[in-house]
PDB file of N, CA and C in Angstrom:
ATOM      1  N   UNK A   1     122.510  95.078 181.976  1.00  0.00           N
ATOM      2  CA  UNK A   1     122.177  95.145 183.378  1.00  0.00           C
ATOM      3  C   UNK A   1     121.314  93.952 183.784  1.00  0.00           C
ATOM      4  N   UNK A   2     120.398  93.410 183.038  1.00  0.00           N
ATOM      5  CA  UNK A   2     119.376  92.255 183.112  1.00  0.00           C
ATOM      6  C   UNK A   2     120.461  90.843 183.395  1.00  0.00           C
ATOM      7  N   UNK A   3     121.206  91.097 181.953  1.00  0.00           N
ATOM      8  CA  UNK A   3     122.031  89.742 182.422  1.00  0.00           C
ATOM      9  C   UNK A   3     122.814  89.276 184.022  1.00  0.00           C
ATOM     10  N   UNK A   4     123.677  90.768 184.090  1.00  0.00           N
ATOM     11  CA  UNK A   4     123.895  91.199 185.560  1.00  0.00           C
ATOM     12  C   UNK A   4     123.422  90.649 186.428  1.00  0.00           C
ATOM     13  N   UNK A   5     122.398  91.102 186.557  1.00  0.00           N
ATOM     14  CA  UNK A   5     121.390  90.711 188.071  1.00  0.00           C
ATOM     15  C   UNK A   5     120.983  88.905 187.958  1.00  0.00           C
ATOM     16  N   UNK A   6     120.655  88.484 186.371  1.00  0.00           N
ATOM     17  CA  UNK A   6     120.554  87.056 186.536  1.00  0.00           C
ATOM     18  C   UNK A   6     121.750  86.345 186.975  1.00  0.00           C
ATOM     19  N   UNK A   7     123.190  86.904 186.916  1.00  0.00           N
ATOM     20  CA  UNK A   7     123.758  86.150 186.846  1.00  0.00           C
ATOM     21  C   UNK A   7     124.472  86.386 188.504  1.00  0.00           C
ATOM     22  N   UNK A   8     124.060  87.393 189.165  1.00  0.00           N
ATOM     23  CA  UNK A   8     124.182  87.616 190.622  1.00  0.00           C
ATOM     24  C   UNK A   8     123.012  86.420 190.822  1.00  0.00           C
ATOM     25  N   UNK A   9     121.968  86.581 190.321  1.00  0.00           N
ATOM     26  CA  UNK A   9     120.789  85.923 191.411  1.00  0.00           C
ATOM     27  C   UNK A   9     121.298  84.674 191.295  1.00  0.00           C
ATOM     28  N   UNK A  10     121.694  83.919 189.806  1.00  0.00           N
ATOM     29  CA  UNK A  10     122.125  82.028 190.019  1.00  0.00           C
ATOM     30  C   UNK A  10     122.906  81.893 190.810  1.00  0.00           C
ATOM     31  N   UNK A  11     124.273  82.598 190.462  1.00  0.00           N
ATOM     32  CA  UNK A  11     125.492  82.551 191.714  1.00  0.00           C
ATOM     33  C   UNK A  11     125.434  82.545 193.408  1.00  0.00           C
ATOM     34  N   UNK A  12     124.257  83.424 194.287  1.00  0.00           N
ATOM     35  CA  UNK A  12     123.591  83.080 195.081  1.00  0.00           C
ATOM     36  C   UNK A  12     122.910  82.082 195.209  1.00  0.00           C
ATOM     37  N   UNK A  13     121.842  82.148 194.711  1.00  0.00           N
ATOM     38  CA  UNK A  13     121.480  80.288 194.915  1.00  0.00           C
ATOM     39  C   UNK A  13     122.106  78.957 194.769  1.00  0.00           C
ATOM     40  N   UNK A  14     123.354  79.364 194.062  1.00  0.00           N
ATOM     41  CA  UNK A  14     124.061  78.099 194.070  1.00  0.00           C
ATOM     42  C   UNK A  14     124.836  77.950 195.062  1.00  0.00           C
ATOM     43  N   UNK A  15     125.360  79.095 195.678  1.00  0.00           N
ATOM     44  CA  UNK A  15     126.384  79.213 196.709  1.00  0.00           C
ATOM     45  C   UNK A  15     125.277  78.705 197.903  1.00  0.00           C
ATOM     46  N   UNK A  16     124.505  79.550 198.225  1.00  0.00           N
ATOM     47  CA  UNK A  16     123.848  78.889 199.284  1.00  0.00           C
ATOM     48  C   UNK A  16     122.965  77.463 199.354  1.00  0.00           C
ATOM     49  N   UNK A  17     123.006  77.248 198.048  1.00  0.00           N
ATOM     50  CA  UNK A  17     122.302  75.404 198.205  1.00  0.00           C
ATOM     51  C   UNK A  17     123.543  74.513 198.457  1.00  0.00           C
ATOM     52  N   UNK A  18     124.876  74.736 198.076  1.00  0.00           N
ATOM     53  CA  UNK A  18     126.389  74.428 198.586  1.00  0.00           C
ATOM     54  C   UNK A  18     126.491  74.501 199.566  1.00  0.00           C
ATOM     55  N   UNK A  19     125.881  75.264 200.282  1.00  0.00           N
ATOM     56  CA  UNK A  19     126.278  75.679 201.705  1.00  0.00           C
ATOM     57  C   UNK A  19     125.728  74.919 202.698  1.00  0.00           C
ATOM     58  N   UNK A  20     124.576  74.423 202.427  1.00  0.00           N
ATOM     59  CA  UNK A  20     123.137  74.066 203.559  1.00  0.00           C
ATOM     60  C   UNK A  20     122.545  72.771 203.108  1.00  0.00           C
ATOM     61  N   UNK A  21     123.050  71.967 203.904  1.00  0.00           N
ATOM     62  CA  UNK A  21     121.397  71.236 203.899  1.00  0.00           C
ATOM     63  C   UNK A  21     122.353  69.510 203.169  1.00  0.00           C
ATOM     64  N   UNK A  22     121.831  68.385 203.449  1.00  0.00           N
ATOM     65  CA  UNK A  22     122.372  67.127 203.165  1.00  0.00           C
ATOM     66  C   UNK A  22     121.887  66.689 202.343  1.00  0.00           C
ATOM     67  N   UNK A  23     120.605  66.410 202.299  1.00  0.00           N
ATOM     68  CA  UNK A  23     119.349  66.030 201.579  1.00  0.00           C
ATOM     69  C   UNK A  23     118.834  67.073 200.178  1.00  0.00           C
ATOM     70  N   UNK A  24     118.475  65.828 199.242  1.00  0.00           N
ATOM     71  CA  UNK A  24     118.039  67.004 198.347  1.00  0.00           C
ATOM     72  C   UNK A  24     116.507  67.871 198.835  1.00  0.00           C
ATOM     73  N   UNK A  25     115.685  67.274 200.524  1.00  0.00           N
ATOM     74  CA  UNK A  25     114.402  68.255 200.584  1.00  0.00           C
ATOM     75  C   UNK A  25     115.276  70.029 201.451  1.00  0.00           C
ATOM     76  N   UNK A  26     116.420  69.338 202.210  1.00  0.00           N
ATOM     77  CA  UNK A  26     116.807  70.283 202.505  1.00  0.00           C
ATOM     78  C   UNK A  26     117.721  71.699 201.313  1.00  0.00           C
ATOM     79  N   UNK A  27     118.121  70.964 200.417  1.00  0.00           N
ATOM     80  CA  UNK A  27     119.094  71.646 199.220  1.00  0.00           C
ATOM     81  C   UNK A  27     117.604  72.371 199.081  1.00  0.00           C
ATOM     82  N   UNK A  28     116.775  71.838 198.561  1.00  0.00           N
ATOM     83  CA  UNK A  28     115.877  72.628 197.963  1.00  0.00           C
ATOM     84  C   UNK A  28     115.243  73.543 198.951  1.00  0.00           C
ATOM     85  N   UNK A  29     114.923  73.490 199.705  1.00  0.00           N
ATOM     86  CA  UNK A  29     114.794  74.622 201.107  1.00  0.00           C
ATOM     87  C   UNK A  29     115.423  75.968 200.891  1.00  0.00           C
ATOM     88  N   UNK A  30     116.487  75.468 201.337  1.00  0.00           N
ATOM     89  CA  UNK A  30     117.243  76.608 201.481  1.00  0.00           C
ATOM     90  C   UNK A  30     118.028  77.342 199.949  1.00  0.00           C
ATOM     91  N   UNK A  31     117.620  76.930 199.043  1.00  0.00           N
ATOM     92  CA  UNK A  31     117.407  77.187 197.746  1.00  0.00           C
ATOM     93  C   UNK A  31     116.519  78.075 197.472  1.00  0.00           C
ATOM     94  N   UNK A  32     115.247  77.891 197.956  1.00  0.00           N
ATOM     95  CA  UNK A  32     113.712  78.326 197.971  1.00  0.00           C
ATOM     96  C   UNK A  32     114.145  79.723 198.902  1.00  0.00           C
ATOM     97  N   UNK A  33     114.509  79.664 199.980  1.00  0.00           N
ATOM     98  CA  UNK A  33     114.636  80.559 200.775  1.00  0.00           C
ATOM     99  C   UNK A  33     115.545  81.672 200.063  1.00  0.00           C
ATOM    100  N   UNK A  34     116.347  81.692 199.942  1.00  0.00           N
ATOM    101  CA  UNK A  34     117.523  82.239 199.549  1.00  0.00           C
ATOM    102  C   UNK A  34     117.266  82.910 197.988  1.00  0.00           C
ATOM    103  N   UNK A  35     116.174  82.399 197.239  1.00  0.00           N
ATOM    104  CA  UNK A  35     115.616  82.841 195.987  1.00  0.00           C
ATOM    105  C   UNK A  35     115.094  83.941 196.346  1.00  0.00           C
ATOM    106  N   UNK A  36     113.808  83.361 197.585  1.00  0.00           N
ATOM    107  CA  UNK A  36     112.863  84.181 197.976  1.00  0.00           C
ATOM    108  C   UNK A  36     113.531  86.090 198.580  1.00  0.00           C
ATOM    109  N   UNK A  37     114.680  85.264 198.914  1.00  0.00           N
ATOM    110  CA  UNK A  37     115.020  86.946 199.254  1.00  0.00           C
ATOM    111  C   UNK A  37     115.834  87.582 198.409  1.00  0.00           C
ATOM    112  N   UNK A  38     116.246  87.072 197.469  1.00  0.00           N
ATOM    113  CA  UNK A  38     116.703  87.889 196.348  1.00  0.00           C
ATOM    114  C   UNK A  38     115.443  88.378 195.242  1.00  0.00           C
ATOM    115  N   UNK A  39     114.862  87.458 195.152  1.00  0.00           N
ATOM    116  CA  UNK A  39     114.066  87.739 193.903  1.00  0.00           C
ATOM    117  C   UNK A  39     112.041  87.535 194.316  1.00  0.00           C
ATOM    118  N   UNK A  40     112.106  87.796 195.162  1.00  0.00           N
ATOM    119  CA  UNK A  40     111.053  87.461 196.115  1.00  0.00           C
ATOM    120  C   UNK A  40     110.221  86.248 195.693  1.00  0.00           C
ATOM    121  N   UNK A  41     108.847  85.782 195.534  1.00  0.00           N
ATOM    122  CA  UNK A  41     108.546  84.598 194.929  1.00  0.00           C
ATOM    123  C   UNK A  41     108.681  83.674 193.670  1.00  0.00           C
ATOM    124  N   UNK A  42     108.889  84.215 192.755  1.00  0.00           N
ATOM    125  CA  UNK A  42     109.735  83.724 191.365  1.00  0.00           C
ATOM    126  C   UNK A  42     110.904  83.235 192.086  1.00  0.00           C
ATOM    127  N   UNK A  43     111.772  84.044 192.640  1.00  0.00           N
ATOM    128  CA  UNK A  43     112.796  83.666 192.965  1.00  0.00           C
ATOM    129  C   UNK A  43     112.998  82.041 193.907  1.00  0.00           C
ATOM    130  N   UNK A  44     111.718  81.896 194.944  1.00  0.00           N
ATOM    131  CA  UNK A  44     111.981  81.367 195.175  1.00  0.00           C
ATOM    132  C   UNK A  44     111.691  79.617 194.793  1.00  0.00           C
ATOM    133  N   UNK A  45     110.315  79.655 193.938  1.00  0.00           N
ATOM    134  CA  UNK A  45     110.498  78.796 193.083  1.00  0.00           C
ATOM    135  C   UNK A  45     111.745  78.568 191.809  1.00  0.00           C
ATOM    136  N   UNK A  46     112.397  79.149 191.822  1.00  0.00           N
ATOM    137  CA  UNK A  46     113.731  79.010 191.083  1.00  0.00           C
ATOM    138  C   UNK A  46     114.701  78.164 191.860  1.00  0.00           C
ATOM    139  N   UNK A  47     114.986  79.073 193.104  1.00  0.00           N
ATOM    140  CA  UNK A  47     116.129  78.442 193.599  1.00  0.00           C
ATOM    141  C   UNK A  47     115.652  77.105 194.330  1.00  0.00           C
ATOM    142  N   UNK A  48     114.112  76.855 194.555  1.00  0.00           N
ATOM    143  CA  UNK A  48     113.724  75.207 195.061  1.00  0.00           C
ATOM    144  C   UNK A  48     113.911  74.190 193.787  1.00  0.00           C
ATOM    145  N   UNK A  49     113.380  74.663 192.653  1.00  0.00           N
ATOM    146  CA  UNK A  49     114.053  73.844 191.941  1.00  0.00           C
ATOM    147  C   UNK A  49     115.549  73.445 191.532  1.00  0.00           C
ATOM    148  N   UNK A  50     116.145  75.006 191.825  1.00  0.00           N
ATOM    149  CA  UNK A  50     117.885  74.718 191.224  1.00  0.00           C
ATOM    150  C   UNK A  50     118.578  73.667 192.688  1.00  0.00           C
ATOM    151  N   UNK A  51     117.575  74.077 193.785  1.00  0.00           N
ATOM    152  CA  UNK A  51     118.246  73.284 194.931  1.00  0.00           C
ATOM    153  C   UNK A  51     117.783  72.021 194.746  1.00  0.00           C
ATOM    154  N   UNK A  52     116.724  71.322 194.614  1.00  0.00           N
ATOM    155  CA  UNK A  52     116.393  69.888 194.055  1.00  0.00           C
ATOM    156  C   UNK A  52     117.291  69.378 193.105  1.00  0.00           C
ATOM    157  N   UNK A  53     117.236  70.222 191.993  1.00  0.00           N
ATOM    158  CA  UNK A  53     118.414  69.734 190.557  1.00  0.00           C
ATOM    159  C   UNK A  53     119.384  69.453 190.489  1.00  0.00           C
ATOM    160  N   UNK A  54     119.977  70.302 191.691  1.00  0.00           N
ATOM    161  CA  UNK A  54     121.773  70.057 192.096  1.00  0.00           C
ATOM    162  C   UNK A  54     122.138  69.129 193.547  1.00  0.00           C
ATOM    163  N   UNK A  55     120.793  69.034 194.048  1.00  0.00           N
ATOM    164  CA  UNK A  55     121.189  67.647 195.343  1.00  0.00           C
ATOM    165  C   UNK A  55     121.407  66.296 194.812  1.00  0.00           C
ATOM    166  N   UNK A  56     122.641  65.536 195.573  1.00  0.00           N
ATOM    167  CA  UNK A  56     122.973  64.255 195.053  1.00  0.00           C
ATOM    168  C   UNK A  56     122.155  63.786 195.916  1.00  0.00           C
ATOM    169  N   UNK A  57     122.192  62.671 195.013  1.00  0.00           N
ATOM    170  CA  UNK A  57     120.733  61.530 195.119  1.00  0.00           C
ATOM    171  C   UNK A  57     121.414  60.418 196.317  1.00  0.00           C
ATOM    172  N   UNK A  58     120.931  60.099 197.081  1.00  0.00           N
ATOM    173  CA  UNK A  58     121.989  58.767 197.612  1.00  0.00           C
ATOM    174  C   UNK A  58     121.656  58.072 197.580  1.00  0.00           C
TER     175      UNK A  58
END
């Protein structure tokens, strides 16, 4: 069940840092956000970093 839910929570944050934002301050935003409401603050330092990690650089 643990794995489960981790692997719902990455799949969300990845979908929505895909979704939003041009820039890697914006990827990470809405990364942050989108953590935050799945996994409340952990979460959302997760998904600001997974949204930084996965924005292309230009």
């Amino acid at each position: 069940m643990k794995r489960l839910a981790i692997a719902l929570f990455v799949a969300a944050a990845l979908t929505s840092v895909a979704a939003c934002g041009t820039t890697r301050s914006e990827k990470a935003a809405t990364g942050a956000v989108a953590g935050a409401v799945v996994a409340g603050p952990v979460g959302a330092v997760v998904g600001g970093v997974a949204g930084a990690a996965l924005a292309k650089p230009k």
